[in-house]
C-alpha atoms as a PDB file:
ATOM      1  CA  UNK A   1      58.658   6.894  63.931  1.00  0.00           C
ATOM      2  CA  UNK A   2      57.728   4.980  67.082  1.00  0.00           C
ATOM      3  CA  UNK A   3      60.489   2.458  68.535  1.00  0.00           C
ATOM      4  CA  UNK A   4      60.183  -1.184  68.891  1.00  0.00           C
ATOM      5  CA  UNK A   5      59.045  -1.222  72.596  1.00  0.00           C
ATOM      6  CA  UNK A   6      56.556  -3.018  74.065  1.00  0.00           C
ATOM      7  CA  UNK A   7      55.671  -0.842  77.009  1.00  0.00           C
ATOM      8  CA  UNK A   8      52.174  -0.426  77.628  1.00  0.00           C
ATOM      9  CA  UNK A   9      51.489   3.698  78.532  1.00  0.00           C
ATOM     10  CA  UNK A  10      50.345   2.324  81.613  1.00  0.00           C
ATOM     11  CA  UNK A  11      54.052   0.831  82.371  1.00  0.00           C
ATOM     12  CA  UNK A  12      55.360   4.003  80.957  1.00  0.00           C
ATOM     13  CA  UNK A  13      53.071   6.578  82.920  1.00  0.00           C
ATOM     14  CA  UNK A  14      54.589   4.524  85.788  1.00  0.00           C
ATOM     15  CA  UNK A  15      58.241   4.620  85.410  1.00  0.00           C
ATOM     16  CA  UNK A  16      57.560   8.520  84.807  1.00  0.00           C
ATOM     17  CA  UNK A  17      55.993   8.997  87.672  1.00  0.00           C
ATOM     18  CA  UNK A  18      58.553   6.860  89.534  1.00  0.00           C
ATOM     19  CA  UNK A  19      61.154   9.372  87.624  1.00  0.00           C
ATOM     20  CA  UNK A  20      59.611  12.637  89.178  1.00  0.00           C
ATOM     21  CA  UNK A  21      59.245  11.177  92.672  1.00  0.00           C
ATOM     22  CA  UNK A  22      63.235  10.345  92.719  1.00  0.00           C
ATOM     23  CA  UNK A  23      65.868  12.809  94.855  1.00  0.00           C
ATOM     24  CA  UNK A  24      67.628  15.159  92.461  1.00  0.00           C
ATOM     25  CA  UNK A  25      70.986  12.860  92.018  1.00  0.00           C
ATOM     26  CA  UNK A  26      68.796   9.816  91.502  1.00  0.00           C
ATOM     27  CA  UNK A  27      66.985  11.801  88.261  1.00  0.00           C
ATOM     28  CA  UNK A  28      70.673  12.802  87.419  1.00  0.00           C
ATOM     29  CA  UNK A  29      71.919   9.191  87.098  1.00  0.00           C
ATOM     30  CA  UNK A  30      69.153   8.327  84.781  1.00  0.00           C
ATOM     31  CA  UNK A  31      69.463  11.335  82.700  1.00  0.00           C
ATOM     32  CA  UNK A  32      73.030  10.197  81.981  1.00  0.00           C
ATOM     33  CA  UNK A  33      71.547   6.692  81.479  1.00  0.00           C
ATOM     34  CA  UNK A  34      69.467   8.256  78.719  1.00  0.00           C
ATOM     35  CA  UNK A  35      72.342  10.514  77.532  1.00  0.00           C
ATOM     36  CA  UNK A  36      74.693   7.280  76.748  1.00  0.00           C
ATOM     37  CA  UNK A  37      72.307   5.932  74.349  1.00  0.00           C
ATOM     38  CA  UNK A  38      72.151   9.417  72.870  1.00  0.00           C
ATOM     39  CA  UNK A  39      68.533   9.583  73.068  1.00  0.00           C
ATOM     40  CA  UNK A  40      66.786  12.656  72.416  1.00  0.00           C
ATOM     41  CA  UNK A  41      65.971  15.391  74.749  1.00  0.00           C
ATOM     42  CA  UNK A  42      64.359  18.558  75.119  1.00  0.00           C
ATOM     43  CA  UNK A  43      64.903  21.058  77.760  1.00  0.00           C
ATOM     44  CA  UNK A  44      63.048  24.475  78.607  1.00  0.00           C
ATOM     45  CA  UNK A  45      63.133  26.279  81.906  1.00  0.00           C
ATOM     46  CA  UNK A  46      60.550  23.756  83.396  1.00  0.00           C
ATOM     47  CA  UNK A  47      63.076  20.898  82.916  1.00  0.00           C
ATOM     48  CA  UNK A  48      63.969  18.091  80.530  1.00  0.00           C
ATOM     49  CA  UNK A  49      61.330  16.321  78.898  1.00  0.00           C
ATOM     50  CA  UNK A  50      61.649  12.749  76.872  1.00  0.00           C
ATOM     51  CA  UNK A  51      59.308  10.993  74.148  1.00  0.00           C
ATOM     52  CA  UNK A  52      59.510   7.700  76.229  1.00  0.00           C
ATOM     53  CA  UNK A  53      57.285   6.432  73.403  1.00  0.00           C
ATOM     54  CA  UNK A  54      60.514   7.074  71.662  1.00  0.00           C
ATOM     55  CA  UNK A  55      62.640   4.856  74.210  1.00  0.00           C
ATOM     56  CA  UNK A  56      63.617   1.080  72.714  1.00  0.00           C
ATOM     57  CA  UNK A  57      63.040  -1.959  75.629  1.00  0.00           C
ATOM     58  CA  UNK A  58      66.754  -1.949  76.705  1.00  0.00           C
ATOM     59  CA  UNK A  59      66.660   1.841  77.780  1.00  0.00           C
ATOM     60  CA  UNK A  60      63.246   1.203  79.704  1.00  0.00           C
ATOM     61  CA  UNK A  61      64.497  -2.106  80.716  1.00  0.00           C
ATOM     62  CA  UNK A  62      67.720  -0.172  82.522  1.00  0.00           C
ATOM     63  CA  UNK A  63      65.344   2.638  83.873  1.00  0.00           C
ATOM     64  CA  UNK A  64      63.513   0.417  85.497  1.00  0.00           C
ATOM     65  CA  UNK A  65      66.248  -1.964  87.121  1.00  0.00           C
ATOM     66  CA  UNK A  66      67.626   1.721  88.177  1.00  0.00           C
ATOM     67  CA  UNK A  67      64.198   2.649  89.950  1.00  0.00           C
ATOM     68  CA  UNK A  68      63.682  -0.790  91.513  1.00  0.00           C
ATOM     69  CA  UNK A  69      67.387  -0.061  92.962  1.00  0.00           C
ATOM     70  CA  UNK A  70      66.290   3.211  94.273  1.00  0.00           C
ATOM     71  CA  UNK A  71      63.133   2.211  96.097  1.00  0.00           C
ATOM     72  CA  UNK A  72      65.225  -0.978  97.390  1.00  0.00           C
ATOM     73  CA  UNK A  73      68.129   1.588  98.783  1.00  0.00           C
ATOM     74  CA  UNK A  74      65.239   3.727 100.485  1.00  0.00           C
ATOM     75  CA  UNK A  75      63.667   0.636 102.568  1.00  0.00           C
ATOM     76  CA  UNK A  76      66.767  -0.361 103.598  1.00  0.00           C
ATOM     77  CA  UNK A  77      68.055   3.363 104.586  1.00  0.00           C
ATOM     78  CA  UNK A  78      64.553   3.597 106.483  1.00  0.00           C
ATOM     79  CA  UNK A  79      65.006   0.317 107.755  1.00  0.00           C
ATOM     80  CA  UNK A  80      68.340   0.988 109.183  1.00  0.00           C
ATOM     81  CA  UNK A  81      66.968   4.661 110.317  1.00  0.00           C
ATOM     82  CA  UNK A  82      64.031   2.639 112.420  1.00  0.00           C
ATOM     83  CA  UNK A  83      67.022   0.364 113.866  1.00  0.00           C
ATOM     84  CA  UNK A  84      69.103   2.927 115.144  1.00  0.00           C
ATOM     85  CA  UNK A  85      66.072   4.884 116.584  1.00  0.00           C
ATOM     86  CA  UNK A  86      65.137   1.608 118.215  1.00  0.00           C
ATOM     87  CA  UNK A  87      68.842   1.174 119.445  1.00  0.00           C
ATOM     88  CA  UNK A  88      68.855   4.485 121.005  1.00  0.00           C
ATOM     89  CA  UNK A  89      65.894   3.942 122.702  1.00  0.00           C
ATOM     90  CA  UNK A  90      67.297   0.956 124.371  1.00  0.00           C
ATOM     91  CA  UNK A  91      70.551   2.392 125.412  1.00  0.00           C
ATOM     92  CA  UNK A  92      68.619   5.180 127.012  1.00  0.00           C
ATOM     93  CA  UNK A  93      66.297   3.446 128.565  1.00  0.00           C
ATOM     94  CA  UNK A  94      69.171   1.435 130.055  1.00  0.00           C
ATOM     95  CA  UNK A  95      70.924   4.735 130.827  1.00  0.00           C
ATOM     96  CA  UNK A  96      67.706   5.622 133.041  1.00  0.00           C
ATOM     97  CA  UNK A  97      67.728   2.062 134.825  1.00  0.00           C
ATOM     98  CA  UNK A  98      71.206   2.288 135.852  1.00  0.00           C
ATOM     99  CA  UNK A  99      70.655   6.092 136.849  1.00  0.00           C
ATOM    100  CA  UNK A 100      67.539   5.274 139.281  1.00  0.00           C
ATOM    101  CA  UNK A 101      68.551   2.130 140.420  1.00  0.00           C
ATOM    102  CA  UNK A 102      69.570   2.498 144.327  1.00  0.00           C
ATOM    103  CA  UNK A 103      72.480   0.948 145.929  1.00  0.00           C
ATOM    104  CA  UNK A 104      72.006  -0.084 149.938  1.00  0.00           C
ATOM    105  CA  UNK A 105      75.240   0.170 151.976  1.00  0.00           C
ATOM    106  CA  UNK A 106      73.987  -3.605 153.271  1.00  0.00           C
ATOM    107  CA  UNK A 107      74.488  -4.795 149.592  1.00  0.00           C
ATOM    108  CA  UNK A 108      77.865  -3.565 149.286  1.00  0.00           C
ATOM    109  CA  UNK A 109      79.334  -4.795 152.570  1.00  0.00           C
ATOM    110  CA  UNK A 110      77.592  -8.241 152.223  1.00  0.00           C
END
């Protein structure tokens, strides 16, 4: 009773493995993506599995626009990490300048 997808196992081995890789919440959200199109899913203590054989084009279609949003959100958090590193950097390196430079009497009376 296979669905009407077109994914290749390849495509789906992928978006699994882009599934397991995701923060807790980010799993979460597509659980609940799953659970509004009332698709089946089993549970045990090692977590909850899903035939994604199982899954029609639309479901793997949405998975997939959600993990391409997740990977996008975590080059732009890093990116924004690396430009506030950089930004504190140059404010403390500025800091330093201002805190070594020397003032000469001369150059204040001039």
């Amino acid at each position: 009773m296979a669905c009407d997808n077109t994914y290749s196992s390849e495509e789906l081995d992928a978006i699994k493995h882009s599934i397991e890789i995701m923060n807790k919440q980010d799993q979460i959200e597509i659980l609940k993506l799953l659970s509004k199109y009332l698709c089946k899913l089993n549970e045990n203590k090692s977590g909850i599995f899903v035939n994604m054989s199982f899954l029609s084009n639309d479901i793997l279609d949405q998975m997939k626009k959600y993990i391409e949003y997740t990977q996008e959100k975590a080059t732009n958090l890093a990116t924004l990490e690396y430009q506030k590193e950089e930004f504190k950097k140059s404010l403390l390196d500025e800091k330093e300048d201002k805190d070594n430079s020397t003032v000469s009497y001369s150059a204040i009376h001039s």
